[in-house]
PDB file of N, CA and C in Angstrom:
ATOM      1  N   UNK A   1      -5.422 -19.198 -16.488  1.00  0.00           N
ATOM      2  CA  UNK A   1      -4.722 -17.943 -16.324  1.00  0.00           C
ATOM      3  C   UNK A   1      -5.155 -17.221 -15.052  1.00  0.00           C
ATOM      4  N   UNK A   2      -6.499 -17.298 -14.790  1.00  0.00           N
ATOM      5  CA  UNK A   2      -7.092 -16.604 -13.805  1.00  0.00           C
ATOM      6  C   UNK A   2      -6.436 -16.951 -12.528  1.00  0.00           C
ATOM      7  N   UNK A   3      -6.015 -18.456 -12.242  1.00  0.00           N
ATOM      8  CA  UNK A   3      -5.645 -19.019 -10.797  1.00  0.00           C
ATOM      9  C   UNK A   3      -5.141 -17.610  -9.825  1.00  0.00           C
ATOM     10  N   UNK A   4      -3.722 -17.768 -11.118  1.00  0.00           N
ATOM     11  CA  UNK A   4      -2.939 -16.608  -9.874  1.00  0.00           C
ATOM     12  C   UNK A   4      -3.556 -15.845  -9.259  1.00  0.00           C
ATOM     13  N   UNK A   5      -4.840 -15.291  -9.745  1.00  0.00           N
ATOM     14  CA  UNK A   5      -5.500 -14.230  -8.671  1.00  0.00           C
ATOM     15  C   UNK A   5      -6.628 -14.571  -8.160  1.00  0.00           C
ATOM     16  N   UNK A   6      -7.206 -15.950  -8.468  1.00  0.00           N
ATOM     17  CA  UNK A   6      -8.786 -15.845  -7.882  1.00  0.00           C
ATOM     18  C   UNK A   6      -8.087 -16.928  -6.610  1.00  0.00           C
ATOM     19  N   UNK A   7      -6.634 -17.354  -6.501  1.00  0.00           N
ATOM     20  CA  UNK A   7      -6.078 -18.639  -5.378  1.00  0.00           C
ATOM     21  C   UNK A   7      -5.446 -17.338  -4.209  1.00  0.00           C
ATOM     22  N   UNK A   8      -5.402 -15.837  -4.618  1.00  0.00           N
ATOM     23  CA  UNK A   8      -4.987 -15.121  -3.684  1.00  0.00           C
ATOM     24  C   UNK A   8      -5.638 -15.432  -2.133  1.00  0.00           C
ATOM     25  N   UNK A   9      -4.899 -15.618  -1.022  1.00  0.00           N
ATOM     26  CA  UNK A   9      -5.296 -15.375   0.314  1.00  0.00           C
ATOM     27  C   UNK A   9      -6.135 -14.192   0.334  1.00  0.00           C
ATOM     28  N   UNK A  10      -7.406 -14.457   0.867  1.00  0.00           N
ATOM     29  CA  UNK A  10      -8.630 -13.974   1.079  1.00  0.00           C
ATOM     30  C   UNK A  10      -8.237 -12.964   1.923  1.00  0.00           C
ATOM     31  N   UNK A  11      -7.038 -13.193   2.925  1.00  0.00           N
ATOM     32  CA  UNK A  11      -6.269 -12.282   3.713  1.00  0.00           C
ATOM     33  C   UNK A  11      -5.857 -10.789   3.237  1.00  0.00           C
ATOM     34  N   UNK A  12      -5.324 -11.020   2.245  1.00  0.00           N
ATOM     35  CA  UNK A  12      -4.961  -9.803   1.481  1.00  0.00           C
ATOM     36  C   UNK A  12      -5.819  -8.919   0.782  1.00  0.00           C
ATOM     37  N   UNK A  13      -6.984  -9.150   0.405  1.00  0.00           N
ATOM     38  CA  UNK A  13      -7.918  -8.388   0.024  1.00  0.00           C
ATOM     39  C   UNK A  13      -9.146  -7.921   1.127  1.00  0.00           C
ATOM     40  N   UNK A  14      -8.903  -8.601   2.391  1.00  0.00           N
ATOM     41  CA  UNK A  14      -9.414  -7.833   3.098  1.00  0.00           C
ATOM     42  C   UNK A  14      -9.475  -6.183   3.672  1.00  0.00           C
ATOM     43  N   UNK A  15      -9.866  -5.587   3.640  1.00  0.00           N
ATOM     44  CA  UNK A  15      -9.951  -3.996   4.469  1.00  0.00           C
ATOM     45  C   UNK A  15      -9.128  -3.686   5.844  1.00  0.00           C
ATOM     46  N   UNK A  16      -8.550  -3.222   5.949  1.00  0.00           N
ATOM     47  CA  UNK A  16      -8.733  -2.639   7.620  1.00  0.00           C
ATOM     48  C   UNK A  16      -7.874  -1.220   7.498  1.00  0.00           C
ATOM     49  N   UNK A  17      -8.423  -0.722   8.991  1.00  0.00           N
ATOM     50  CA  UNK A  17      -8.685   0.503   8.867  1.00  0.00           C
ATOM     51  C   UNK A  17      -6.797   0.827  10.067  1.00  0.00           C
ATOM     52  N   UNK A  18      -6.588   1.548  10.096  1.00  0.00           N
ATOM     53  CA  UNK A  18      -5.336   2.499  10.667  1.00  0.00           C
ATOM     54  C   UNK A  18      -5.614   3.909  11.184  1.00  0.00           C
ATOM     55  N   UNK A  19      -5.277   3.826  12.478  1.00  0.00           N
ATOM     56  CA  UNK A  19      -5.435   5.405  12.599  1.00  0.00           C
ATOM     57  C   UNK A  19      -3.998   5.993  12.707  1.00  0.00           C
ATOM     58  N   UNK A  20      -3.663   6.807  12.313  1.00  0.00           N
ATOM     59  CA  UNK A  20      -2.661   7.785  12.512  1.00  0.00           C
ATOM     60  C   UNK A  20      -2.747   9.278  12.424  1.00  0.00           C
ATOM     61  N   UNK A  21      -1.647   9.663  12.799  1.00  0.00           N
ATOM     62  CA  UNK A  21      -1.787  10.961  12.791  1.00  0.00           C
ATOM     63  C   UNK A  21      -0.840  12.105  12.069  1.00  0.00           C
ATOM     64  N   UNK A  22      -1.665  13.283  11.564  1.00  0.00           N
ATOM     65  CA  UNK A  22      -1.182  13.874  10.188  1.00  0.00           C
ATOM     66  C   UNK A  22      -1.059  15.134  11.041  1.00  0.00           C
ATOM     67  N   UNK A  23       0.415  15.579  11.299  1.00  0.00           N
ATOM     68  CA  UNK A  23       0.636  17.234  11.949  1.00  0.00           C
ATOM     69  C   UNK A  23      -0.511  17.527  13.080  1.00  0.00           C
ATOM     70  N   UNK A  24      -0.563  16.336  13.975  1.00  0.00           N
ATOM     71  CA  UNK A  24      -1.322  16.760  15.005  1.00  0.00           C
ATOM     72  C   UNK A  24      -2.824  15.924  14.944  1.00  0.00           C
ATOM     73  N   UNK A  25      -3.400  15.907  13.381  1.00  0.00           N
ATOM     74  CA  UNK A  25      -4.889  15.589  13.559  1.00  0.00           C
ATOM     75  C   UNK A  25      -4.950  14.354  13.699  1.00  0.00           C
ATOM     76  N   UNK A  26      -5.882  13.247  14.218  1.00  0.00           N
ATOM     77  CA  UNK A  26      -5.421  11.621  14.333  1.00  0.00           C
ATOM     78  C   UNK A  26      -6.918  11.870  13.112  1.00  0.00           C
ATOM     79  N   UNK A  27      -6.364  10.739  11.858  1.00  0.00           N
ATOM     80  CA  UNK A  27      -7.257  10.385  10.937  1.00  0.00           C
ATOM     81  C   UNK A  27      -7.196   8.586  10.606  1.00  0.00           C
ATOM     82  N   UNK A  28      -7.715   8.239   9.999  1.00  0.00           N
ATOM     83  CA  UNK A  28      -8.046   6.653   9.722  1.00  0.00           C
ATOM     84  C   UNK A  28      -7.530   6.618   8.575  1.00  0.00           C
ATOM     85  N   UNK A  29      -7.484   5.394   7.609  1.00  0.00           N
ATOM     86  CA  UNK A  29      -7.277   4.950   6.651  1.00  0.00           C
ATOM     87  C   UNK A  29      -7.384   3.985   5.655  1.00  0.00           C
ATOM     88  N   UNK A  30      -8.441   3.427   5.514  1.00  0.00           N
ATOM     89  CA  UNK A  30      -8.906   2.215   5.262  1.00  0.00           C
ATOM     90  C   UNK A  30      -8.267   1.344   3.709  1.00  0.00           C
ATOM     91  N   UNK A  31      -7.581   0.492   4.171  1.00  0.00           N
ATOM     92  CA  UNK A  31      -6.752   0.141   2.439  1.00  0.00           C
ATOM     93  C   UNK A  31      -6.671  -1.457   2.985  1.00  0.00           C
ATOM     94  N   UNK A  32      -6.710  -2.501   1.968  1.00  0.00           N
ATOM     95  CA  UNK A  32      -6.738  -3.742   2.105  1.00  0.00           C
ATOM     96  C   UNK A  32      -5.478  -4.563   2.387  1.00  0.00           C
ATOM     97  N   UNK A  33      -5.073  -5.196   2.986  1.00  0.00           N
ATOM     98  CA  UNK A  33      -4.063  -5.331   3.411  1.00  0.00           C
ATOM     99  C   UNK A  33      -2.727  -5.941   2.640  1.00  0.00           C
ATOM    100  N   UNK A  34      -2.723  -5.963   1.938  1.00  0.00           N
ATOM    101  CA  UNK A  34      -1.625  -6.509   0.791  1.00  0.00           C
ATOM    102  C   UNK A  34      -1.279  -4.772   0.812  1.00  0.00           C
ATOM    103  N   UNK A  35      -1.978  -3.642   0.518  1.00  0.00           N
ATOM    104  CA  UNK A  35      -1.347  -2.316   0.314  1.00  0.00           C
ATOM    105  C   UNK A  35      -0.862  -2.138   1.804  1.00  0.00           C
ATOM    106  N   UNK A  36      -1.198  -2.318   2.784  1.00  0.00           N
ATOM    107  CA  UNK A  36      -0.969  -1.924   4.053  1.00  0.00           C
ATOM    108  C   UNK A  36       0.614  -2.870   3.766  1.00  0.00           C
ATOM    109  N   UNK A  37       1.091  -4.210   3.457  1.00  0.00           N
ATOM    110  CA  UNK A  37       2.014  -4.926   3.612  1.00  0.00           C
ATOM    111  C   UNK A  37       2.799  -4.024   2.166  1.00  0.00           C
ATOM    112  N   UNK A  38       2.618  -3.599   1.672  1.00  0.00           N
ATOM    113  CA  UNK A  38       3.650  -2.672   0.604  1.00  0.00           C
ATOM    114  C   UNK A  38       3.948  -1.232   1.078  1.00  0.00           C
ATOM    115  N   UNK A  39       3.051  -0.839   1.878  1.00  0.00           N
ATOM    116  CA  UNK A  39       3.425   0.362   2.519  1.00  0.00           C
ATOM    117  C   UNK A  39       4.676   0.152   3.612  1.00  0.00           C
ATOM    118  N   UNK A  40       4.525  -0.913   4.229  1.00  0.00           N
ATOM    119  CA  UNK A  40       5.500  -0.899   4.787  1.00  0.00           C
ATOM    120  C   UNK A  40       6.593  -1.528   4.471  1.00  0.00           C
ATOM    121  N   UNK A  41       6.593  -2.454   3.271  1.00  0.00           N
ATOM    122  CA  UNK A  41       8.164  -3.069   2.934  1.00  0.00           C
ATOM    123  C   UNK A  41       8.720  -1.149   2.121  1.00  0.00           C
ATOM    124  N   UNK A  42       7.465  -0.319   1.441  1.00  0.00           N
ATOM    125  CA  UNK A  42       8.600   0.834   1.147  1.00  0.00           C
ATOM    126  C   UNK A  42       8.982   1.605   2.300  1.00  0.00           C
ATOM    127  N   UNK A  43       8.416   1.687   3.418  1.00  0.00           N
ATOM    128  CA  UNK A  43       9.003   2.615   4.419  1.00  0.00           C
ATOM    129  C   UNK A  43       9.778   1.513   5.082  1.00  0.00           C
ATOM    130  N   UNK A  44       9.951   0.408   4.668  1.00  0.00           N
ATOM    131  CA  UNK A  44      11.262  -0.041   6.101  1.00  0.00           C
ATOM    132  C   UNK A  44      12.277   0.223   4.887  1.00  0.00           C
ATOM    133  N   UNK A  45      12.493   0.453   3.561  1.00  0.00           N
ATOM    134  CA  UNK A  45      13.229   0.373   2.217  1.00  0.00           C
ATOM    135  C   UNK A  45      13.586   1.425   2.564  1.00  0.00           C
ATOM    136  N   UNK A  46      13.140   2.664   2.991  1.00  0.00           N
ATOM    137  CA  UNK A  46      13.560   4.136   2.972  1.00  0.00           C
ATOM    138  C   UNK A  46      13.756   4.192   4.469  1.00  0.00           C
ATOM    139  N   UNK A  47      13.816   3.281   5.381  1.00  0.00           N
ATOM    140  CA  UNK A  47      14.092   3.892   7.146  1.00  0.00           C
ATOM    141  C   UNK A  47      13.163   4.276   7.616  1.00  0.00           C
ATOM    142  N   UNK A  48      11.662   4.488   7.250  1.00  0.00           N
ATOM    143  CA  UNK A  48      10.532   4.781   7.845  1.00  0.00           C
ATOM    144  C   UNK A  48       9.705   4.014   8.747  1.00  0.00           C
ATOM    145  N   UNK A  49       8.689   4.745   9.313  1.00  0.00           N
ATOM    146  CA  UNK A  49       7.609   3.594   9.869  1.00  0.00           C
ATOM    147  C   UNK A  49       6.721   3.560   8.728  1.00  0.00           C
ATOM    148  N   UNK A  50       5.729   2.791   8.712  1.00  0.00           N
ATOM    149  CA  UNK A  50       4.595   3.021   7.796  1.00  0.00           C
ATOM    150  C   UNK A  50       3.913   4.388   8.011  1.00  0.00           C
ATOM    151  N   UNK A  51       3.563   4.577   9.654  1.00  0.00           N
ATOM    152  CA  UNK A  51       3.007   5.779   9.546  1.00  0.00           C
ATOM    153  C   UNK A  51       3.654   7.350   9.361  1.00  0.00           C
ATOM    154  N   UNK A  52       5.108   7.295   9.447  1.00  0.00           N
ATOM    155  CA  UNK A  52       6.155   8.300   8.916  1.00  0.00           C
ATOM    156  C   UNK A  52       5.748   8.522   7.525  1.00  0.00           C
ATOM    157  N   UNK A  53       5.984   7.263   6.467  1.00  0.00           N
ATOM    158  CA  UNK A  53       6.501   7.594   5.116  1.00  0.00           C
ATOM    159  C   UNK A  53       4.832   8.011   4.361  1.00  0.00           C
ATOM    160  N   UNK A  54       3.661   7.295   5.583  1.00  0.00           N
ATOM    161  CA  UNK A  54       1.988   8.181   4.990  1.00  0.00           C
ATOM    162  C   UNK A  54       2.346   9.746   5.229  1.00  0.00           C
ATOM    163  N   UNK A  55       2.739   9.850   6.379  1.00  0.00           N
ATOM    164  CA  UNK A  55       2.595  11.483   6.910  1.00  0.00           C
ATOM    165  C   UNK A  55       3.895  12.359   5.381  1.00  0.00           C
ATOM    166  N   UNK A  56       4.488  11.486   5.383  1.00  0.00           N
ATOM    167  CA  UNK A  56       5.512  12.102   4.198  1.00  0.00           C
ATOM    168  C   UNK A  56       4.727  12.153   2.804  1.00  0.00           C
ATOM    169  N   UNK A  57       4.241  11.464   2.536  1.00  0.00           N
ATOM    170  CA  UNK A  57       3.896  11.397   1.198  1.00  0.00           C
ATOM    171  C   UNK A  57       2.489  12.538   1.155  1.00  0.00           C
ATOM    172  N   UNK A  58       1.463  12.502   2.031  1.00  0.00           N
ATOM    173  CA  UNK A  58       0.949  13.351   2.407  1.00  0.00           C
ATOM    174  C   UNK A  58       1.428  14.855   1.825  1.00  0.00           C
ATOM    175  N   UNK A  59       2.602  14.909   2.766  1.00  0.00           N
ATOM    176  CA  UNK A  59       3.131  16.275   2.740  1.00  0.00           C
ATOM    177  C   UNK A  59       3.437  16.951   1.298  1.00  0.00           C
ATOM    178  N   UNK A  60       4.282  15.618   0.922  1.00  0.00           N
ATOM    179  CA  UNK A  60       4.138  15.781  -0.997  1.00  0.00           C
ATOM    180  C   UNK A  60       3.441  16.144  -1.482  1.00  0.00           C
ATOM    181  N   UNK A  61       2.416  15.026  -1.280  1.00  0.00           N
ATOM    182  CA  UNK A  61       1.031  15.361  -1.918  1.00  0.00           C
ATOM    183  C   UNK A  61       0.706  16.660  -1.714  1.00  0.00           C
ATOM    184  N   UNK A  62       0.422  17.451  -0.578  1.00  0.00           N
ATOM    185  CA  UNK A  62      -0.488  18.316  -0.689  1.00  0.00           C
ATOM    186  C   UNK A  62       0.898  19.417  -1.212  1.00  0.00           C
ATOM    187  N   UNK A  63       1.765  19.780  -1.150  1.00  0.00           N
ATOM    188  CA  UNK A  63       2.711  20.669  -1.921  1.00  0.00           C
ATOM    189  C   UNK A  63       2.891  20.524  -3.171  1.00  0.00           C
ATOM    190  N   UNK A  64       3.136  19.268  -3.783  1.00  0.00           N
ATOM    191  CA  UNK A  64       2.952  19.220  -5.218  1.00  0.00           C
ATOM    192  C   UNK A  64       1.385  19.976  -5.918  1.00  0.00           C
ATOM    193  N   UNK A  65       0.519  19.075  -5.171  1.00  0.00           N
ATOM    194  CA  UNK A  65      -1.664  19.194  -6.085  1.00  0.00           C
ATOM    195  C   UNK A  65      -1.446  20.184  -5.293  1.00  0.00           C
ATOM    196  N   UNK A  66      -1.739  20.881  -4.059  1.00  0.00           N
ATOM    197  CA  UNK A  66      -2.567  21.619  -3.143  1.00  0.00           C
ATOM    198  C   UNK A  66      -3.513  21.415  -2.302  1.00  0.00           C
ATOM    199  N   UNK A  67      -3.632  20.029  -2.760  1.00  0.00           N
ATOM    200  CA  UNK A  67      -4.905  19.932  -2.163  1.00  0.00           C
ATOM    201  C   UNK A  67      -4.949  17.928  -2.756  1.00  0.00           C
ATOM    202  N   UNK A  68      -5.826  17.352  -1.520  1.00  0.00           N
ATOM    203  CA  UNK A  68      -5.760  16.330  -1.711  1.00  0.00           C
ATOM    204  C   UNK A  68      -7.115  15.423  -1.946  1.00  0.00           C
ATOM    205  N   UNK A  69      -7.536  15.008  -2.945  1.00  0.00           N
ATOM    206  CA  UNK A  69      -9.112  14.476  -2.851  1.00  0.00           C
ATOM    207  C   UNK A  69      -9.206  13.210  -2.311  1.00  0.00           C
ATOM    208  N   UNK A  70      -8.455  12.254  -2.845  1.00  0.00           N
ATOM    209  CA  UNK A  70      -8.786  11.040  -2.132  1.00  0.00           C
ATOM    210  C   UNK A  70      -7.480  10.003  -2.303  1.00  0.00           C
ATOM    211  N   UNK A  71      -6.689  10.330  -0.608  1.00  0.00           N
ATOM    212  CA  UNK A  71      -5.638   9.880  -0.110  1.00  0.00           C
ATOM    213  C   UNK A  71      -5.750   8.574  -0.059  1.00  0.00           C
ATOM    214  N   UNK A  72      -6.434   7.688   0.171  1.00  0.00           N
ATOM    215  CA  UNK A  72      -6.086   6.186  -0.019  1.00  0.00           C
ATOM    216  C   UNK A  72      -6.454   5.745  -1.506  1.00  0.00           C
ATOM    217  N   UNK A  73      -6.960   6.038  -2.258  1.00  0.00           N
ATOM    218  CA  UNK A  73      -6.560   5.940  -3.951  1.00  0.00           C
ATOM    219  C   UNK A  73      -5.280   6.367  -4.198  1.00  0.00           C
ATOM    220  N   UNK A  74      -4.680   7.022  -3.863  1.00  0.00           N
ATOM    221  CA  UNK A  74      -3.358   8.273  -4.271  1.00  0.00           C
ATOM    222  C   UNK A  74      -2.738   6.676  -3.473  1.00  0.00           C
ATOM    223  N   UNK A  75      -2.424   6.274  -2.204  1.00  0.00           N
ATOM    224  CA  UNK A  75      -1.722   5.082  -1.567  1.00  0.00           C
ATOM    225  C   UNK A  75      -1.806   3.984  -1.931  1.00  0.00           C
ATOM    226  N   UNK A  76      -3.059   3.762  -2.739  1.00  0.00           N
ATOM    227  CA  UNK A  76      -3.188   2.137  -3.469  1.00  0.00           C
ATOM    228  C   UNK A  76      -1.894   2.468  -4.953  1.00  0.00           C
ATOM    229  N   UNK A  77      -2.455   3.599  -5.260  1.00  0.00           N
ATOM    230  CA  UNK A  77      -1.684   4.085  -6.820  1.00  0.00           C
ATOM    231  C   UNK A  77      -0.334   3.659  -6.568  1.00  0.00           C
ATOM    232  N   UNK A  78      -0.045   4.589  -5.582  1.00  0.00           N
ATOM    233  CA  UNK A  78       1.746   4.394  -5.119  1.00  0.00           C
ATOM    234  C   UNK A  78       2.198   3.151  -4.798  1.00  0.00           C
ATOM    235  N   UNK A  79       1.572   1.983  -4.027  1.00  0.00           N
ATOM    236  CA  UNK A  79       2.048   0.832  -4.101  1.00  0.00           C
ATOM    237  C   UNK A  79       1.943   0.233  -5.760  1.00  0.00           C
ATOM    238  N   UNK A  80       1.145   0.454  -6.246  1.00  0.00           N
ATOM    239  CA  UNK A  80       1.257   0.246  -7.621  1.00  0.00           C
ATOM    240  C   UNK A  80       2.000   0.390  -8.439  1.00  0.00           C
ATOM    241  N   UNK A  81       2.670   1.887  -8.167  1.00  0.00           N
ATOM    242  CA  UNK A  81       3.791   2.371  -9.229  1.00  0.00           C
ATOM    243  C   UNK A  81       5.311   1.976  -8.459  1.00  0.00           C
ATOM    244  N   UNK A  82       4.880   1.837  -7.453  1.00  0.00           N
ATOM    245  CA  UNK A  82       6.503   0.940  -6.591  1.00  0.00           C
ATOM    246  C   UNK A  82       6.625  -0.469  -7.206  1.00  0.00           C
ATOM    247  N   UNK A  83       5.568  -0.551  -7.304  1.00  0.00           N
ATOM    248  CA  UNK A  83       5.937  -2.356  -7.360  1.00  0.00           C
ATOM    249  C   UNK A  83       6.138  -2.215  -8.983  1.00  0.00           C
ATOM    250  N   UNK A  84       5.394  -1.608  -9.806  1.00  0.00           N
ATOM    251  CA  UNK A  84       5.593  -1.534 -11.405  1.00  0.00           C
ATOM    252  C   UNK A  84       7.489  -1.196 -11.822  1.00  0.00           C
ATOM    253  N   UNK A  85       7.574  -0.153 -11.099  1.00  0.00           N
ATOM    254  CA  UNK A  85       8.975   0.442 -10.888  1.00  0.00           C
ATOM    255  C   UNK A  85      10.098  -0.347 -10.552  1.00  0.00           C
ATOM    256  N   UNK A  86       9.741  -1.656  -9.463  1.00  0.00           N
ATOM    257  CA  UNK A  86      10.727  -2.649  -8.612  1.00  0.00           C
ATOM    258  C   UNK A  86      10.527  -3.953 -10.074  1.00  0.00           C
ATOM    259  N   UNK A  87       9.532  -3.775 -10.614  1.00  0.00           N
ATOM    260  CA  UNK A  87       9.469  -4.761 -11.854  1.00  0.00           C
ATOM    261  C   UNK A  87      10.478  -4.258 -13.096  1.00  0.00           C
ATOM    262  N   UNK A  88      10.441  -3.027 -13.270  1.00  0.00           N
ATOM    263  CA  UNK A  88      10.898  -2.547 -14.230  1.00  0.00           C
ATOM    264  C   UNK A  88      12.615  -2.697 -14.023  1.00  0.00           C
ATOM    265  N   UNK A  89      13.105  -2.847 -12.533  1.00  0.00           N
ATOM    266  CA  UNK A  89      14.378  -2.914 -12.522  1.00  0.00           C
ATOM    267  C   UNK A  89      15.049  -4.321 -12.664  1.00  0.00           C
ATOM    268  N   UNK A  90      14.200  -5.241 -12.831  1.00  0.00           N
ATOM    269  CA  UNK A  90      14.267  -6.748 -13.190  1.00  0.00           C
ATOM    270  C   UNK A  90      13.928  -7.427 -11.721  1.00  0.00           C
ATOM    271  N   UNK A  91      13.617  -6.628 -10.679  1.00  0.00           N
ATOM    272  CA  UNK A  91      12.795  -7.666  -9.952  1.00  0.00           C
ATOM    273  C   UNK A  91      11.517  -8.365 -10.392  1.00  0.00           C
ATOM    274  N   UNK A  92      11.139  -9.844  -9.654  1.00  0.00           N
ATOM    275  CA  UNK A  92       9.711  -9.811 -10.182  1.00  0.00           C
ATOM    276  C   UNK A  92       9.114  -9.454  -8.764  1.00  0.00           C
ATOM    277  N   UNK A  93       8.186  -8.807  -9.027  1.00  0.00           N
ATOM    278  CA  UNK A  93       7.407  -8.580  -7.173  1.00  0.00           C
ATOM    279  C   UNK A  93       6.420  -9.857  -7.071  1.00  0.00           C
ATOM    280  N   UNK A  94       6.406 -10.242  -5.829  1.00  0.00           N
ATOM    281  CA  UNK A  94       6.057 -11.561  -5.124  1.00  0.00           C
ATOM    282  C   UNK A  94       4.613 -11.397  -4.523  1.00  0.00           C
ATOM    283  N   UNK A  95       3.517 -12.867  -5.588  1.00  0.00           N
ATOM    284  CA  UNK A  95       2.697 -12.957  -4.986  1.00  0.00           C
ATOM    285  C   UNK A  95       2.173 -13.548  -4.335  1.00  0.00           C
ATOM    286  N   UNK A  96       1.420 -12.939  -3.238  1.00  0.00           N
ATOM    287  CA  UNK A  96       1.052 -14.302  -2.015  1.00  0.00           C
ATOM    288  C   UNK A  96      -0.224 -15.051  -2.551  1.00  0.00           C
ATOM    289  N   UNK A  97      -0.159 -16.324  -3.022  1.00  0.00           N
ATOM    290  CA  UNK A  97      -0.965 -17.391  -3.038  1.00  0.00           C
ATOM    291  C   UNK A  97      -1.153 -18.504  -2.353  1.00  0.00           C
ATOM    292  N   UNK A  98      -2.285 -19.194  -2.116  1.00  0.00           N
ATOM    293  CA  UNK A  98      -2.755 -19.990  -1.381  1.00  0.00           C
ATOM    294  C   UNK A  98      -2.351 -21.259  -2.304  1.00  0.00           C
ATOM    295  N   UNK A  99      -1.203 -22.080  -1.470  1.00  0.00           N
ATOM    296  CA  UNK A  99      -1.458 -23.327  -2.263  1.00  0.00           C
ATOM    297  C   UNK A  99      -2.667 -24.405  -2.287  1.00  0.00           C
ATOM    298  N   UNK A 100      -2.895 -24.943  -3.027  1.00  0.00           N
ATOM    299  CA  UNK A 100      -3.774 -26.287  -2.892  1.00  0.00           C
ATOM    300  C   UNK A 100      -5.301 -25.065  -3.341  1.00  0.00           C
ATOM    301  N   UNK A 101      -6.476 -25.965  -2.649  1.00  0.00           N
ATOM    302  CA  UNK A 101      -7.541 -25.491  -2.728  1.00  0.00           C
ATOM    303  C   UNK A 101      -7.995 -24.484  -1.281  1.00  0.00           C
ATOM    304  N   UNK A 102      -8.625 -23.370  -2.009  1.00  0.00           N
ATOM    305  CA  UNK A 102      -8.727 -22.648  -0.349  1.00  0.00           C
ATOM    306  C   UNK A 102      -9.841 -22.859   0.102  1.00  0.00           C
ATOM    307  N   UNK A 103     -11.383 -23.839  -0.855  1.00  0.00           N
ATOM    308  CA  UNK A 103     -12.393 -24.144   0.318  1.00  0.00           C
ATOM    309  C   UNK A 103     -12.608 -24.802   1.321  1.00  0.00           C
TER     310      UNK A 103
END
């Protein structure tokens, strides 16, 4: 049962970091890259860049809470509830695995 996720490309669970910029301030963003590759299949889905539909959701964010504690949890969540959501409409969402053996 485990395969499907322990054969994941080592690629995708790697880190890396993004800088962009939020109403002027340039900030970073550190999220592993399978979320970085869902951030942007939803902003090319909605006409965005990746770094548009962060600065948007942002904006949400802080008008909905007030205040924001920890923005790349809140961005892992949201690829989460996109892809739960794109499941729920009878897509299945697609995972990247390594065929064969990856040592």
């Amino acid at each position: 049962m485990c395969e499907i996720y322990v054969r994941a490309d080592p690629i995708l669970y790697e880190s890396r970091s993004r800088s962009l910029r939020i109403h002027g301030c340039v900030t970073k963003i550190r999220l592993e890259n399978l979320f970085w590759d869902i951030l942007a299949e939803i902003a090319a889905s909605d006409g965005y860049t990746t770094n548009a539909l962060i600065a948007k959701l942002y904006d949400e964010l802080l008008e909905y809470r007030g205040e924001i504690d920890n923005f790349a949890s809140f961005l892992r969540v949201s690829c989460l509830r996109y892809l739960s959501l794109r499941k729920g409409a009878g897509e299945r969402p697609a995972l990247a695995v390594v065929t064969g053996n990856a040592a």
